[in-house]
Protein backbone atom coordinates (compact mmCIF):
# COMPACT_ATOMS: atom_id res chain seq x y z
CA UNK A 1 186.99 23.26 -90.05
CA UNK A 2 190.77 22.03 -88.79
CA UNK A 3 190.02 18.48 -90.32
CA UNK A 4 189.30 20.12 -94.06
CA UNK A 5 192.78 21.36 -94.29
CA UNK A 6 194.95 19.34 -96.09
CA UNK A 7 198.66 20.63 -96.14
CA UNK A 8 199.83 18.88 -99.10
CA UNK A 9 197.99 21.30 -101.16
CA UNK A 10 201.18 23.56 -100.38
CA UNK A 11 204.38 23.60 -101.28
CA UNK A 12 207.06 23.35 -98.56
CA UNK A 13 209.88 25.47 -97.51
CA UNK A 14 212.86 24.91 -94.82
CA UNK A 15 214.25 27.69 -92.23
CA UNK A 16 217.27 27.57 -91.47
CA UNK A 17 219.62 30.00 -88.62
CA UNK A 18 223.10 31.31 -89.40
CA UNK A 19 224.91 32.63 -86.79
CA UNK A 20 227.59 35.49 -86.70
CA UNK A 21 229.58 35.71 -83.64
CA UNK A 22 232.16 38.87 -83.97
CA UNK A 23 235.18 39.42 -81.77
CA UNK A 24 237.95 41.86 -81.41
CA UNK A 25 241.60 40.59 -82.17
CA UNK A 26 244.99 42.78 -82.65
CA UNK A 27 242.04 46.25 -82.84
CA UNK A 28 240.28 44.64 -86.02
CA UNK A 29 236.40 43.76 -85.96
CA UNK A 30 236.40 39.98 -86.63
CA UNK A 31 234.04 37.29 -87.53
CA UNK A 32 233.81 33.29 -87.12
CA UNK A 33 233.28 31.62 -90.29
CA UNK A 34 234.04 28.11 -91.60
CA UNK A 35 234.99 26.61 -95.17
CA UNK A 36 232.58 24.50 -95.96
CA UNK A 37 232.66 20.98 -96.51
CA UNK A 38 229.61 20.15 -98.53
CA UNK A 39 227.63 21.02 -102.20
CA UNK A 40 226.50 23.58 -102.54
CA UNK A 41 229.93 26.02 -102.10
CA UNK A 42 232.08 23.28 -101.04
CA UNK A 43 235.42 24.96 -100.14
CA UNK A 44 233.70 28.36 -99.89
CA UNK A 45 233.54 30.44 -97.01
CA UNK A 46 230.66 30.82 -95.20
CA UNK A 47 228.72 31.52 -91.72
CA UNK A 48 228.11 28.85 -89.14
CA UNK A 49 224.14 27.64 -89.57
CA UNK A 50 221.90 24.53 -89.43
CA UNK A 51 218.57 23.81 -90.95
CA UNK A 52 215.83 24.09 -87.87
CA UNK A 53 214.44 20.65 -86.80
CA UNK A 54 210.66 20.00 -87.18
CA UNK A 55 210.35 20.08 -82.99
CA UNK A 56 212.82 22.74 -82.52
CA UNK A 57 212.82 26.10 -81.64
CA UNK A 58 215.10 28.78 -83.35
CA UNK A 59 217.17 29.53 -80.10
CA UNK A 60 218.23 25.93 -79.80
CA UNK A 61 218.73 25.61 -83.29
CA UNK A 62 221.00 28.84 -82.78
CA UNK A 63 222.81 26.49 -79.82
CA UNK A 64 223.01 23.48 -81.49
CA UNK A 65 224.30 25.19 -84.82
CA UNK A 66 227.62 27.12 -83.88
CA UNK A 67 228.63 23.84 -81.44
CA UNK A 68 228.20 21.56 -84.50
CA UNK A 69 229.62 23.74 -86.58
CA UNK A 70 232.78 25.21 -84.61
CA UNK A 71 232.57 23.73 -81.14
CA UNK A 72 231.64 26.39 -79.41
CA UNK A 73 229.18 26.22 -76.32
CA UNK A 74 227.40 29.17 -74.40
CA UNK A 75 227.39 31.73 -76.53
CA UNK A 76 224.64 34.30 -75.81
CA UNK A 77 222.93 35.30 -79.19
CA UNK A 78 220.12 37.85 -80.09
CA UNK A 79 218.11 37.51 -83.34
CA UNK A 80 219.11 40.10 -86.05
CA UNK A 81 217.04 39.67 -89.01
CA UNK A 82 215.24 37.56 -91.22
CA UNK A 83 216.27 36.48 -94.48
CA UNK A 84 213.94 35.41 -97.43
CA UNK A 85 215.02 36.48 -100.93
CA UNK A 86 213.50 33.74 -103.45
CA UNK A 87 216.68 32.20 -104.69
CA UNK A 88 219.29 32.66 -101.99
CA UNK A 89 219.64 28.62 -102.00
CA UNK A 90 219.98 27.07 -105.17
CA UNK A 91 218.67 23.91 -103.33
CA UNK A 92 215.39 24.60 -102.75
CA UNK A 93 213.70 27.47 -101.08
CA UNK A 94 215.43 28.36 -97.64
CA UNK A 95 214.46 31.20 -95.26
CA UNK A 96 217.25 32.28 -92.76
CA UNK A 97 216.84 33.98 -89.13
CA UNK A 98 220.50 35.28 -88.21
CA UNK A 99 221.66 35.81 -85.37
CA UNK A 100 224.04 37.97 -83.89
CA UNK A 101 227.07 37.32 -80.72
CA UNK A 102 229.77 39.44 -79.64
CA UNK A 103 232.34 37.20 -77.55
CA UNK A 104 235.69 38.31 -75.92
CA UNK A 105 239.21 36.74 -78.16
CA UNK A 106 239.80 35.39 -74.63
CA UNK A 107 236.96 33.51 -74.18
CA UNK A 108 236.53 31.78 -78.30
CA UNK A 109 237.94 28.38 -78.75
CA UNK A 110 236.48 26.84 -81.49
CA UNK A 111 237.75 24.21 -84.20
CA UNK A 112 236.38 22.66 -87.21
CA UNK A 113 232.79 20.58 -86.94
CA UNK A 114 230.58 18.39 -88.52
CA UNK A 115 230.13 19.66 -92.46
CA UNK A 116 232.73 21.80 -92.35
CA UNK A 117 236.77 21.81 -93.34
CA UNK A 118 238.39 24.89 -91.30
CA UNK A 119 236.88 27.58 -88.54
CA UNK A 120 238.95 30.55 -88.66
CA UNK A 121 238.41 34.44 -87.66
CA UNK A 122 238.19 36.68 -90.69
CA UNK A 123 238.88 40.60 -90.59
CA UNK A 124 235.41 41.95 -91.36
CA UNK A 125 236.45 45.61 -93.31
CA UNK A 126 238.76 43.75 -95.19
CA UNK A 127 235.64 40.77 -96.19
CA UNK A 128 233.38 43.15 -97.21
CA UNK A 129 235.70 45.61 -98.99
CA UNK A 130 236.93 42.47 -101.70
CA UNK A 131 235.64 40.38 -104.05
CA UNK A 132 235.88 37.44 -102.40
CA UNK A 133 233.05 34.93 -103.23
CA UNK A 134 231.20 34.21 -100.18
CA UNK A 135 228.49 31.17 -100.04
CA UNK A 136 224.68 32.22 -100.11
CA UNK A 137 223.95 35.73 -99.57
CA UNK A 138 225.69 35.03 -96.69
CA UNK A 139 228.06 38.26 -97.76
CA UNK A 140 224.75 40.41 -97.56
CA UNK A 141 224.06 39.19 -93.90
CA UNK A 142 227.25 40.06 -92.81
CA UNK A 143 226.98 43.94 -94.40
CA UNK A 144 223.96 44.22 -92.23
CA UNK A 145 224.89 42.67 -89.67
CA UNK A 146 228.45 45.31 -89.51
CA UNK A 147 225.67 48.27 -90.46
CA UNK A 148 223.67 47.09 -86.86
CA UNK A 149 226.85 47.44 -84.69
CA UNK A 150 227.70 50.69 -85.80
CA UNK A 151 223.78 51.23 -85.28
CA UNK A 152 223.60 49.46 -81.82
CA UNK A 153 226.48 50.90 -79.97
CA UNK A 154 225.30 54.46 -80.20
CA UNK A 155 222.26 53.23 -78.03
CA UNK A 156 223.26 49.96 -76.48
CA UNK A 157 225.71 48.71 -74.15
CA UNK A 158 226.88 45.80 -76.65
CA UNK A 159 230.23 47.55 -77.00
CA UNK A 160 230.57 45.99 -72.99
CA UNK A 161 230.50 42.51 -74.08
CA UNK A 162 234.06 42.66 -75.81
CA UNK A 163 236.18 43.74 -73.06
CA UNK A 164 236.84 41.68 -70.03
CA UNK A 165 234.77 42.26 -66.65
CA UNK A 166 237.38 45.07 -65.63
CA UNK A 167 238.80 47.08 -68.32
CA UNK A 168 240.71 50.44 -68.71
CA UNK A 169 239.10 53.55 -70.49
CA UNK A 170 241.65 53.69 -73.34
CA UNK A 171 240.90 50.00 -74.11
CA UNK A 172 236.98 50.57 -73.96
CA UNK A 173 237.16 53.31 -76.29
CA UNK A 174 239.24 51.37 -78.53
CA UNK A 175 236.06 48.66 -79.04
CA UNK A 176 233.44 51.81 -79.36
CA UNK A 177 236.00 52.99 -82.00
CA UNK A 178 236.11 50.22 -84.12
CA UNK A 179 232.47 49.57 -83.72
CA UNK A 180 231.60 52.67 -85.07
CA UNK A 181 233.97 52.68 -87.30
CA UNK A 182 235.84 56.34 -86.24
CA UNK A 183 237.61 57.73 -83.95
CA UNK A 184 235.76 59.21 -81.13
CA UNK A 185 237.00 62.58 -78.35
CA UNK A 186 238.31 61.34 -75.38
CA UNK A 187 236.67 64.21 -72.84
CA UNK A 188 232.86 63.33 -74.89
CA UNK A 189 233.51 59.59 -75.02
CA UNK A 190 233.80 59.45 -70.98
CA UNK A 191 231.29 61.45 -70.01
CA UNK A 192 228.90 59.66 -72.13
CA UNK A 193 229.57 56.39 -70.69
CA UNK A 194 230.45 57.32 -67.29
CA UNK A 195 226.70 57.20 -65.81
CA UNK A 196 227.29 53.27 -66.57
CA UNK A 197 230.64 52.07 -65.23
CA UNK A 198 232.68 52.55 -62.11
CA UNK A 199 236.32 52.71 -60.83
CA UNK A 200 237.45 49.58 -59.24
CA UNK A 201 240.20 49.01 -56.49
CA UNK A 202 243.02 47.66 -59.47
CA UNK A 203 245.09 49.83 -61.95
CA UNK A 204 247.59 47.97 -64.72
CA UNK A 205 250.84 47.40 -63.79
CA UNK A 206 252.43 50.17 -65.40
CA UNK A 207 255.41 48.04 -66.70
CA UNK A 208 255.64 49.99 -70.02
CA UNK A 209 253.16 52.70 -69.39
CA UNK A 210 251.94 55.04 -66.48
CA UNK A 211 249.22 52.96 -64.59
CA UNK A 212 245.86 52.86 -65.77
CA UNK A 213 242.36 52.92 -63.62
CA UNK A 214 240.78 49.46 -64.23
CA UNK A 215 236.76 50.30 -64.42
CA UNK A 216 233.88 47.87 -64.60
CA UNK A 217 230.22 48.03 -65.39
CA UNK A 218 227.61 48.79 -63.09
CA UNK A 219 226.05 45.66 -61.56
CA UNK A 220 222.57 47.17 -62.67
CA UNK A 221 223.59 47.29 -66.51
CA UNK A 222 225.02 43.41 -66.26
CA UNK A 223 223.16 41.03 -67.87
C-alpha cells in the first residue's frame, strides 16, 4: 500500500536544465554562455541553467532559467538530452535535461542575470577545439549538442530558424554550411530545399552586388 512507503528511506537527488541557445554572427556558429558568479566554478564559463523547482515543470524551468540568467524572454526550446554521469557536480548529485534554441543575431539581447558576472556569445569550433576549462561537463553538452545540428539539418528544417522570415539563397546556404560544417554544391543544395520555400515579390538592393531573389518558407513548414 501508498501509506507503507516512506521516502526517507532514499536518498535524494536534484534536476536541474541547462540551456544552449546558438546563433549565427559574422558566418561563425555561436553560443550564449555566462561567467559565473557563484562556487562551484566561480569565474568559469558556463551554460545558462537553474535547478527545477519542486512544482515545476522542465519547460518552465527552461523559461525561467535563460531570463534569470541572461534576460532573455521567448525563446522557443526543444529538449536535447539527458545528462546523469555520477559526479558531474561536485555538490551533490545533479541530473541535467538540456535543451537546445537556435535564435536569429537580430533578434538576441541579453545581459548579465542573477548568479552570474558577464553573458557573452562564444565561437563554438573555436570552444571545443581548446583547452579552455569549462564548468561541469558542461563542455561535453555542448560537443553533443554541435554533433545534433550537423545531425538535424540533414533531416530538419532547423537550419530556417537562423535566417530572417525572407532570406536570399546564398545567405541560406551559408547557415546549412556552417551547420554541417562543409561546404555544400550550389545546383544540389537548391533543389533539395526548393520543395520547401518560395520566391517572394522583394530582391536586395543590389547596391554592391547584382540583386538577389528574397525567398521565404512555405506557410505549411512554419511553425
Amino acid at each position: 500500500m501508498l501509506t507503507d512507503y516512506d521516502p526517507s528511506q532514499y536518498k535524494k537527488m536534484s534536476v536541474a536544465v541547462d540551456l544552449l541557445v546558438f546563433t549565427i554572427e559574422e558566418d561563425r556558429l555561436k553560443l550564449l554562455m555566462i561567467e559565473r558568479e557563484e562556487e562551484p566554478f566561480a569565474g568559469k564559463l558556463a551554460l545558462p541553467g537553474v535547478f527545477v523547482g519542486i512544482d515545476e515543470t522542465l519547460d518552465a524551468a527552461a523559461k525561467r532559467g535563460i531570463r534569470e540568467e541572461t534576460g532573455l524572454k521567448d525563446i522557443y526550446f526543444e529538449q536535447l538530452y539527458t545528462f546523469g554521469d555520477v559526479k558531474r557536480d561536485p555538490r551533490m548529485r545533479i541530473i541535467s535535461v538540456s535543451y537546445m534554441a537556435l535564435v536569429p543575431l537580430e533578434k538576441l539581447s541579453f545581459k548579465a542575470g542573477k548568479r552570474t558576472k558577464d553573458a557573452y556569445l562564444v565561437d563554438v569550433e573555436e570552444l571545443l577545439a581548446s583547452d579552455r576549462s569549462v564548468a561541469f561537463d558542461h563542455k561535453k553538452i555542448i560537443s553533443y549538442a554541435r554533433w545534433r545540428l550537423a545531425n538535424k539539418v540533414e533531416y530538419t528544417l532547423i537550419a530556417f530558424h537562423l535566417v530572417p522570415e525572407g532570406f536570399t539563397l546564398p545567405n541560406l546556404q551559408k547557415v546549412y554550411e556552417i551547420l554541417l560544417g562543409k561546404p555544400l554544391y550550389k545546383a544540389n543544395f537548391r533543389k533539395k530545399i526548393s520543395e520547401f520555400i518560395e520566391e517572394t515579390e522583394f530582391q536586395t538592393s543590389g547596391d554592391a552586388h547584382r540583386p538577389s531573389r528574397i525567398y521565404r518558407l512555405k506557410k505549411e513548414y512554419v511553425k
